[in-house]
C-alpha atoms as a PDB file:
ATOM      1  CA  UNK A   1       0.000   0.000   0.000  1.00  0.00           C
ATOM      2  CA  UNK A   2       1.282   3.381  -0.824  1.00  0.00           C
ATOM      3  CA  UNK A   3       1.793   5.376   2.305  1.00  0.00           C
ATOM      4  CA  UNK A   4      -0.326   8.405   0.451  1.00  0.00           C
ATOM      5  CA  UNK A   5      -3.159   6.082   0.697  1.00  0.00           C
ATOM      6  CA  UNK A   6      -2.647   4.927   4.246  1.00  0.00           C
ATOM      7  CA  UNK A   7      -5.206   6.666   6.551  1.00  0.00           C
ATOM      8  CA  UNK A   8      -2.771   6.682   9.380  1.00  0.00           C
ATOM      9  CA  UNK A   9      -5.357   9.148  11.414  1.00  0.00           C
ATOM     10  CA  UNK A  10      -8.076   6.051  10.938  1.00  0.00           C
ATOM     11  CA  UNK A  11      -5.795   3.608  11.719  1.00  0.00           C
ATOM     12  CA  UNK A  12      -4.509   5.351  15.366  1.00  0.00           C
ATOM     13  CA  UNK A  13      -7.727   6.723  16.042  1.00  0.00           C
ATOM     14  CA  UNK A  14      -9.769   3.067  15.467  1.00  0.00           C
ATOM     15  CA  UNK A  15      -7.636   2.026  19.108  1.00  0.00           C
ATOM     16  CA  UNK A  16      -9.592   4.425  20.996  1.00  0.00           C
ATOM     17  CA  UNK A  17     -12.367   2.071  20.757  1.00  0.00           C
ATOM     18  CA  UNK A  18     -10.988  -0.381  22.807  1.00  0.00           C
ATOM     19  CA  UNK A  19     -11.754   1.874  25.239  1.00  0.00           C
ATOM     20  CA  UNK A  20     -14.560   3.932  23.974  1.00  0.00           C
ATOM     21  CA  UNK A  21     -16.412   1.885  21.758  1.00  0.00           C
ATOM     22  CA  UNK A  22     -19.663   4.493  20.642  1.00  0.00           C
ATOM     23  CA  UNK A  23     -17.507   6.677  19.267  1.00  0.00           C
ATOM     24  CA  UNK A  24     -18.244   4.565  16.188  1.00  0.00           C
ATOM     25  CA  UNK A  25     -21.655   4.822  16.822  1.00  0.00           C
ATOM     26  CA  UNK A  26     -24.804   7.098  15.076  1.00  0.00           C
ATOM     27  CA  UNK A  27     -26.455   9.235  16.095  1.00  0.00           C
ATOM     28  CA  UNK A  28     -28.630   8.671  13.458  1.00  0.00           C
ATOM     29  CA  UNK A  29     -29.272   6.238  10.632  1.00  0.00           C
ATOM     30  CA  UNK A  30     -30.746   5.913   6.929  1.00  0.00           C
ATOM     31  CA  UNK A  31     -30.268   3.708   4.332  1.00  0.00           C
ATOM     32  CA  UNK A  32     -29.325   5.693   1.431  1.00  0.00           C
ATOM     33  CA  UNK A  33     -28.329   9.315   0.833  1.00  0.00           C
ATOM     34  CA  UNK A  34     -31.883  10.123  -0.843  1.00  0.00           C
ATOM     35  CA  UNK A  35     -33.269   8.875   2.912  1.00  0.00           C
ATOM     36  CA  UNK A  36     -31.545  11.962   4.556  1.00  0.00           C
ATOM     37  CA  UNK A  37     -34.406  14.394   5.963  1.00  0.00           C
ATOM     38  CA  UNK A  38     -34.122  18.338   5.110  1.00  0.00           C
ATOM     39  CA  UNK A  39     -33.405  19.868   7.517  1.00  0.00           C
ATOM     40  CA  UNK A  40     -31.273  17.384   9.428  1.00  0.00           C
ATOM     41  CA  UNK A  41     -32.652  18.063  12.695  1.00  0.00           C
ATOM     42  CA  UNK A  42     -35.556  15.923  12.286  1.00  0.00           C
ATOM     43  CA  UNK A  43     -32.798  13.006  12.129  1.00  0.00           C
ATOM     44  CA  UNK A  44     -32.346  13.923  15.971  1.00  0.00           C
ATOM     45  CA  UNK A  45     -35.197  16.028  17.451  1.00  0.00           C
ATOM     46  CA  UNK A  46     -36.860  12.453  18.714  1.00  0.00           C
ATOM     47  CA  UNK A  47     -34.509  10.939  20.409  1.00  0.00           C
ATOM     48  CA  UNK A  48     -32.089  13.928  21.723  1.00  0.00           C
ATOM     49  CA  UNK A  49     -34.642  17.054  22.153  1.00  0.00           C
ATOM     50  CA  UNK A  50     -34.769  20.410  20.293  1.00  0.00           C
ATOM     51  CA  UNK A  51     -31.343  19.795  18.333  1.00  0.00           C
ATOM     52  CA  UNK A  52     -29.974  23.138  16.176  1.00  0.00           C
ATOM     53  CA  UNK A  53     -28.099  21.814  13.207  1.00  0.00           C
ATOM     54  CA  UNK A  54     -26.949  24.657  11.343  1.00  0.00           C
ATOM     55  CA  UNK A  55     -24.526  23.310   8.863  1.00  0.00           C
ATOM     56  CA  UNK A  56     -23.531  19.561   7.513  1.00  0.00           C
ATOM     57  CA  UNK A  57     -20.637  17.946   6.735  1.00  0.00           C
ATOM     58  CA  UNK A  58     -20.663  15.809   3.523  1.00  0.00           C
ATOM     59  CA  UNK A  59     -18.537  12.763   2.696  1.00  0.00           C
ATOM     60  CA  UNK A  60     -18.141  12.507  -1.374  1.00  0.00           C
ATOM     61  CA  UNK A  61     -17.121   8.274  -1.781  1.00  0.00           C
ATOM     62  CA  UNK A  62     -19.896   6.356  -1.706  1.00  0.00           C
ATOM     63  CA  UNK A  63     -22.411   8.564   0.300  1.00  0.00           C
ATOM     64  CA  UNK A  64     -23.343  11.085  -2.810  1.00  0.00           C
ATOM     65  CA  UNK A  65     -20.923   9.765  -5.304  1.00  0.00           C
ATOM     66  CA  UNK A  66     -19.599   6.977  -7.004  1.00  0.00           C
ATOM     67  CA  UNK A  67     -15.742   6.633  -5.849  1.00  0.00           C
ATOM     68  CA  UNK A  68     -13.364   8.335  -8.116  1.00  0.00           C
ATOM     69  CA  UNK A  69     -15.827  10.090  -9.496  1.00  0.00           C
ATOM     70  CA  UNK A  70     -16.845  14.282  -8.772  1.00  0.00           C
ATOM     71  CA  UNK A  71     -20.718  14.640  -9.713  1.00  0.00           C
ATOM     72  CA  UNK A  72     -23.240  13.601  -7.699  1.00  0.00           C
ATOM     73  CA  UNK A  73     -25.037  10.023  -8.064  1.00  0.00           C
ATOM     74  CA  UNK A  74     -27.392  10.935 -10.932  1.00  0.00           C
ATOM     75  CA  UNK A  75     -30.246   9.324  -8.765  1.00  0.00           C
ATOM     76  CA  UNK A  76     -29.850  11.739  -5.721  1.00  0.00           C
ATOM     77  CA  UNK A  77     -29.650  14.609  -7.747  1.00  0.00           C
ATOM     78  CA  UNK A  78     -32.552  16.267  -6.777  1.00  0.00           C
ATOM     79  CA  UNK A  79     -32.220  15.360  -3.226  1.00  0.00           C
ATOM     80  CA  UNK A  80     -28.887  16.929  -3.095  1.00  0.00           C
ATOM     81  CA  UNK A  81     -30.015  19.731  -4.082  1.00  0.00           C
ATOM     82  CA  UNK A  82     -32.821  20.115  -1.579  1.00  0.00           C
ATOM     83  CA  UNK A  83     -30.315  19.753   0.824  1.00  0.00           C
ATOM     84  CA  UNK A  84     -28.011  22.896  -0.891  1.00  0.00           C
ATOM     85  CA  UNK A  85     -31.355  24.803  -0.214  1.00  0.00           C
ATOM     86  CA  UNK A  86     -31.759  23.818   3.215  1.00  0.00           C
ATOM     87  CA  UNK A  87     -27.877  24.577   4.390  1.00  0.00           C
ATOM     88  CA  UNK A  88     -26.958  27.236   1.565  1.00  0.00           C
ATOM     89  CA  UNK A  89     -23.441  28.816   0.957  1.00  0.00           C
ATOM     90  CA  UNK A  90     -20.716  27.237   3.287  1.00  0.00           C
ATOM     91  CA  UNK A  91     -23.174  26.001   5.635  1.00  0.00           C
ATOM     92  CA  UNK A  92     -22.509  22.778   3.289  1.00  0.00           C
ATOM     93  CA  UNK A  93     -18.577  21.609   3.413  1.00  0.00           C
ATOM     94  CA  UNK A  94     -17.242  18.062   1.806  1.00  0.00           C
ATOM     95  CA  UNK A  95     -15.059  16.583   3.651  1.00  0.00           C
ATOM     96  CA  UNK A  96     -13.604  13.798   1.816  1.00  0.00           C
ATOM     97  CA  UNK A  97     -10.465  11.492   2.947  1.00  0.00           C
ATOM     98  CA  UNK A  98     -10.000  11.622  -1.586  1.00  0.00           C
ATOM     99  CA  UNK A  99     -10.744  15.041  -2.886  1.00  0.00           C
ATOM    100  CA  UNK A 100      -9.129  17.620  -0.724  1.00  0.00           C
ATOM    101  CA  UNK A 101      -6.948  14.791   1.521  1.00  0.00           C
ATOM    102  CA  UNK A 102      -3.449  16.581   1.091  1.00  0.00           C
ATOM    103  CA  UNK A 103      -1.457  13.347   1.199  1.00  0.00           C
ATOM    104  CA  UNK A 104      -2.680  11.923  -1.879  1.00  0.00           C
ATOM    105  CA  UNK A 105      -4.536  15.605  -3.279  1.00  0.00           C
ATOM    106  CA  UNK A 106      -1.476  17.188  -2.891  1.00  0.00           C
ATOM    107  CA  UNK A 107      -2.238  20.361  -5.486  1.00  0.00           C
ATOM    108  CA  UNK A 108      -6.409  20.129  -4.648  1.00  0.00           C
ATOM    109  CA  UNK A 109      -6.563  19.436  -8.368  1.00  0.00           C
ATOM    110  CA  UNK A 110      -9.078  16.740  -7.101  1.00  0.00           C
ATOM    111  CA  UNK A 111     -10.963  18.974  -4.982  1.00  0.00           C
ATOM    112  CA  UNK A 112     -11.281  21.494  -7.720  1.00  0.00           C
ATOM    113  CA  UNK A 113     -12.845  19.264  -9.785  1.00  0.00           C
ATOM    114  CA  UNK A 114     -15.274  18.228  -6.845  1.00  0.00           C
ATOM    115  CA  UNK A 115     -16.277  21.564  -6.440  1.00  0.00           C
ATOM    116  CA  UNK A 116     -16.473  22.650 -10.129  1.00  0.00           C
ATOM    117  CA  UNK A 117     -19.322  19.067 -10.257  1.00  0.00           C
ATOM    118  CA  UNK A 118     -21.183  20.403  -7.276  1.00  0.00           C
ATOM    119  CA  UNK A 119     -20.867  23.516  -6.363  1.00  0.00           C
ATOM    120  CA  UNK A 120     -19.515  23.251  -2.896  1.00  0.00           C
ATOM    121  CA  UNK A 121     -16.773  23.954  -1.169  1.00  0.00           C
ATOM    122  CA  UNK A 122     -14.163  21.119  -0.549  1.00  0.00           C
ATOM    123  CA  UNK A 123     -11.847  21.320   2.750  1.00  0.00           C
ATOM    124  CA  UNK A 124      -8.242  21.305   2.594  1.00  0.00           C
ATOM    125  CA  UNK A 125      -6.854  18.665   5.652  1.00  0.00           C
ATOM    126  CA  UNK A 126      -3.605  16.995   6.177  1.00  0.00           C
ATOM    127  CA  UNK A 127      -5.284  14.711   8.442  1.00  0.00           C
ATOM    128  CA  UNK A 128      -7.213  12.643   6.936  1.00  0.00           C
ATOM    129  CA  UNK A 129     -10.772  11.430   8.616  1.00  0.00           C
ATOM    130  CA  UNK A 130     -11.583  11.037  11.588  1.00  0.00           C
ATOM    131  CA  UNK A 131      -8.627  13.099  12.425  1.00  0.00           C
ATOM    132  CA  UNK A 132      -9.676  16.262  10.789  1.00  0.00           C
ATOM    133  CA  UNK A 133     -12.401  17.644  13.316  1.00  0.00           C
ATOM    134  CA  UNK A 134     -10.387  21.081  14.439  1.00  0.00           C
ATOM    135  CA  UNK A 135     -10.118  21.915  10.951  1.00  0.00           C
ATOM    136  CA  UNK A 136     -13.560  21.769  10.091  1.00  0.00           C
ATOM    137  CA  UNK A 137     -14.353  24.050  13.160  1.00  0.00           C
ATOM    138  CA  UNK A 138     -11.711  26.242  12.036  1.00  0.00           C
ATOM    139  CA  UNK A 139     -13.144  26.815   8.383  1.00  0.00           C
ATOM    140  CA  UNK A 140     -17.060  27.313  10.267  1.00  0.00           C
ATOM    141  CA  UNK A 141     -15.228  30.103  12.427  1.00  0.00           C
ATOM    142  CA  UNK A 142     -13.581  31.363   9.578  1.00  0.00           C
ATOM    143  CA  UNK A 143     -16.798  31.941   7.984  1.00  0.00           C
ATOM    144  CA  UNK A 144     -19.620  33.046  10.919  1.00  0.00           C
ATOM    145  CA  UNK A 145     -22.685  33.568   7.930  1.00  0.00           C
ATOM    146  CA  UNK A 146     -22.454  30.074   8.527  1.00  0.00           C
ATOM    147  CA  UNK A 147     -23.637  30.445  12.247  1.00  0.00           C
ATOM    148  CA  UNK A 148     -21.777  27.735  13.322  1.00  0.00           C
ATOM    149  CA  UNK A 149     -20.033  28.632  17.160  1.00  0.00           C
ATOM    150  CA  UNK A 150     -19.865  25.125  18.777  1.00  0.00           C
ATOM    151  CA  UNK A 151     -20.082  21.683  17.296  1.00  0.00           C
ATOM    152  CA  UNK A 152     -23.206  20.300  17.824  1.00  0.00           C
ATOM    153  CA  UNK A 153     -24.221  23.087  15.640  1.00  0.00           C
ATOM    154  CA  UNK A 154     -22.668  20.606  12.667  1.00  0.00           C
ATOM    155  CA  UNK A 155     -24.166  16.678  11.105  1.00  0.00           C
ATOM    156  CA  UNK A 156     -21.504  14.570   9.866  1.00  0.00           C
ATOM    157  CA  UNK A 157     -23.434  12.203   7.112  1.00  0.00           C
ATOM    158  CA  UNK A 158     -20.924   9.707   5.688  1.00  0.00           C
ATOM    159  CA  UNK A 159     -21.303   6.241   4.903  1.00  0.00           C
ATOM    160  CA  UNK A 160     -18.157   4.548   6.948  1.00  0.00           C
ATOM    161  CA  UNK A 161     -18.216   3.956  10.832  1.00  0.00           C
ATOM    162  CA  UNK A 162     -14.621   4.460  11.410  1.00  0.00           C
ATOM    163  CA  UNK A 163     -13.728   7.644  10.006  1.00  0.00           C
ATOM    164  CA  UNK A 164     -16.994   9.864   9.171  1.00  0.00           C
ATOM    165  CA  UNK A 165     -19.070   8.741  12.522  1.00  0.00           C
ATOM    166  CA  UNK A 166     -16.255   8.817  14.328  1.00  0.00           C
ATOM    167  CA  UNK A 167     -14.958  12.174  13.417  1.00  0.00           C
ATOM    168  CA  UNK A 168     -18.389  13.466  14.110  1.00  0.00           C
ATOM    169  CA  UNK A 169     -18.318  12.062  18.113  1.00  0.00           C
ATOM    170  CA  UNK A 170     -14.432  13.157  18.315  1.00  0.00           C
ATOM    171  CA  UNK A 171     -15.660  16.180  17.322  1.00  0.00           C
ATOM    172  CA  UNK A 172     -18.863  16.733  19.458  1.00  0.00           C
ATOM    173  CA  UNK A 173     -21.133  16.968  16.787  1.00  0.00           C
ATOM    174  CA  UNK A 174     -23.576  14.723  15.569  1.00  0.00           C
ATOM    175  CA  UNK A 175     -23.466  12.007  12.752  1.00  0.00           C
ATOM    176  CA  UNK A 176     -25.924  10.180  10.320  1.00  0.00           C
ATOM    177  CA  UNK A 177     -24.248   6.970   8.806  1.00  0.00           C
ATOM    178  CA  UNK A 178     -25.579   5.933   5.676  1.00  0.00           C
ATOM    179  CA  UNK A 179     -25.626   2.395   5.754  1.00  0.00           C
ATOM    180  CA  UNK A 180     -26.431   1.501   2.277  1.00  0.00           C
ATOM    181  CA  UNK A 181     -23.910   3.634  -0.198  1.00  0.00           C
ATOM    182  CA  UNK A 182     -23.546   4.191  -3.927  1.00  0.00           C
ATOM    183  CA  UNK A 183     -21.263   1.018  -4.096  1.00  0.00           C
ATOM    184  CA  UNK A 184     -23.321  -2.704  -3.921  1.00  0.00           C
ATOM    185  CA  UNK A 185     -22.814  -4.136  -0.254  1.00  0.00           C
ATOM    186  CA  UNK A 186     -21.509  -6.848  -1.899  1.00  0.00           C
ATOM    187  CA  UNK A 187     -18.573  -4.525  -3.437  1.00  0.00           C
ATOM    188  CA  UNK A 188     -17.533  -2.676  -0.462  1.00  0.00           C
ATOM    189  CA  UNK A 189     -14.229  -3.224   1.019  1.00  0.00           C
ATOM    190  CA  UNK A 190     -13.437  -5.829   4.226  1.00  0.00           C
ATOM    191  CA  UNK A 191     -12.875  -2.933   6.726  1.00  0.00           C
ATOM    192  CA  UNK A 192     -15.937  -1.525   5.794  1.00  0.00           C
ATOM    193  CA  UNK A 193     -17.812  -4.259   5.886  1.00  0.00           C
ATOM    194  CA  UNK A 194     -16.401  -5.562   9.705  1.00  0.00           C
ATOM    195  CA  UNK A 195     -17.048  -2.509  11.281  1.00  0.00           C
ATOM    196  CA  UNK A 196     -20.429  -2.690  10.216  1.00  0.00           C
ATOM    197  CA  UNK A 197     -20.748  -6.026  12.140  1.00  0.00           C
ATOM    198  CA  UNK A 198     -19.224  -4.097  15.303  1.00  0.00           C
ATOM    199  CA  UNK A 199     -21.364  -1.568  14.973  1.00  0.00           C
ATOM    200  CA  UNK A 200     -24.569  -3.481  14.876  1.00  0.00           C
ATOM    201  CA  UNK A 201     -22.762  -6.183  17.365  1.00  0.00           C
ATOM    202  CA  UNK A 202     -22.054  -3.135  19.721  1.00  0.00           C
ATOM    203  CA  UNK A 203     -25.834  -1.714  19.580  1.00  0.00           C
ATOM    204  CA  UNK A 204     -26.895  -4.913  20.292  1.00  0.00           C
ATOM    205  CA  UNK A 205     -25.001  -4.840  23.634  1.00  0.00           C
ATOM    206  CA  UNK A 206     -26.867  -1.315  24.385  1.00  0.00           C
ATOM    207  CA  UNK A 207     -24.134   0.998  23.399  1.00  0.00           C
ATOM    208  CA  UNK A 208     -25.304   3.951  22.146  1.00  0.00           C
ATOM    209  CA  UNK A 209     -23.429   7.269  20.498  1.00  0.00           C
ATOM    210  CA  UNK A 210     -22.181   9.861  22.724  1.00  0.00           C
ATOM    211  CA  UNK A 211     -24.654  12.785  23.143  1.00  0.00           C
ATOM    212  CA  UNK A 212     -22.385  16.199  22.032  1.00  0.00           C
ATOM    213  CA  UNK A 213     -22.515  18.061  25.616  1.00  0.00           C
ATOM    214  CA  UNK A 214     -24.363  20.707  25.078  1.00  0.00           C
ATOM    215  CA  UNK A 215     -27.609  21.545  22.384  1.00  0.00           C
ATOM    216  CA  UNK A 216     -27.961  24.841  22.693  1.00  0.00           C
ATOM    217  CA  UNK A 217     -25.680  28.118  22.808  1.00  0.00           C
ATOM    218  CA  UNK A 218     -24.505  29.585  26.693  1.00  0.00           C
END
């Protein structure tokens, strides 16, 4: 493997859960990307209270997009852009460990192109997921029209357990796994498809995800 494809942040980060297992947990759940509710907060509202998501965080690979590939799924076309309504401007962010990942991105020629397909902006990280939380707080402060001042003002939606849910709990936020992706279940790589069988092994056991510490501003 090349090292600009190792996901060294994924791979230090997955021991925490020896010793904190939900933080590979949901907060929420759908099956595909066209399942997402707009606005998010209905995702949360029934099981965590009055919850004020103000912007989302987007993986590209396999959540709204084929891997490799910039455009969005032609199928949820229209649903992505009910969601560009609903969270308009940078109140939208990709975050993908491909397009804008500076180990292998290195000249955001990839994230350029992602952005140029969809029309939103793609962060810049040398970490690569679920290592990358500060920087995504760092680009909401950078831009306040976004509204975002602490991070369970942000939804992670992402389709793997181990680096987009995970971020999202590192982070304080909240996360929506999308359990059924772009690629056929049967296509999907071994580590993706183990931690699914933690994940459901570890609800099972009556883990749930952490609740981010606060849902409203002081």
């Amino acid at each position: 493997m090349e090292m600009n494809t190792l996901n060294v942040s994924a791979t230090f980060n997955v021991f925490r859960l020896l010793t904190r297992p939900p933080l590979c947990l949901p907060h929420a759940t759908v099956s595909t990307f066209n399942q997402l509710p707009v606005p998010l907060n209905a995702a949360f509202d029934k099981k965590y209270g009055k919850v004020d998501i103000r912007a989302v965080v987007l993986d590209k690979d396999n959540c709204f997009a084929w891997p490799k590939e910039n455009g969005v799924y032609k199928p949820y076309e229209d649903h992505f852009q009910r969601l560009r309504t609903a969270y308009p401007g940078r109140r939208l962010l990709i975050v993908s460990n491909t397009a804008g990942a500076l180990s292998l991105d290195t000249t955001l020629t990839l994230a350029s192109a992602v952005t140029v397909s969809t029309g939103l902006h793609v962060l810049p990280h040398a970490s690569k997921k679920p290592g990358c939380g500060a920087d995504i707080m760092v680009y909401f402060a950078q831009h306040p029209e976004t509204g975002v001042t602490r991070p369970e003002h942000v939804a992670v939606v992402g389709d793997r357990l181990s680096t987009d849910v995970m971020m999202a709990n590192l982070m304080g936020s909240y996360a929506v796994w999308v359990k059924d992706g772009v690629v056929p279940r049967e296509e999907i790589g071994v580590f993706a498809r183990l931690e699914q069988k933690i994940g459901g092994w570890l609800q099972k056991k009556g883990y749930e995800a952490p609740v981010p510490e606060s849902q409203f501003e002081e």
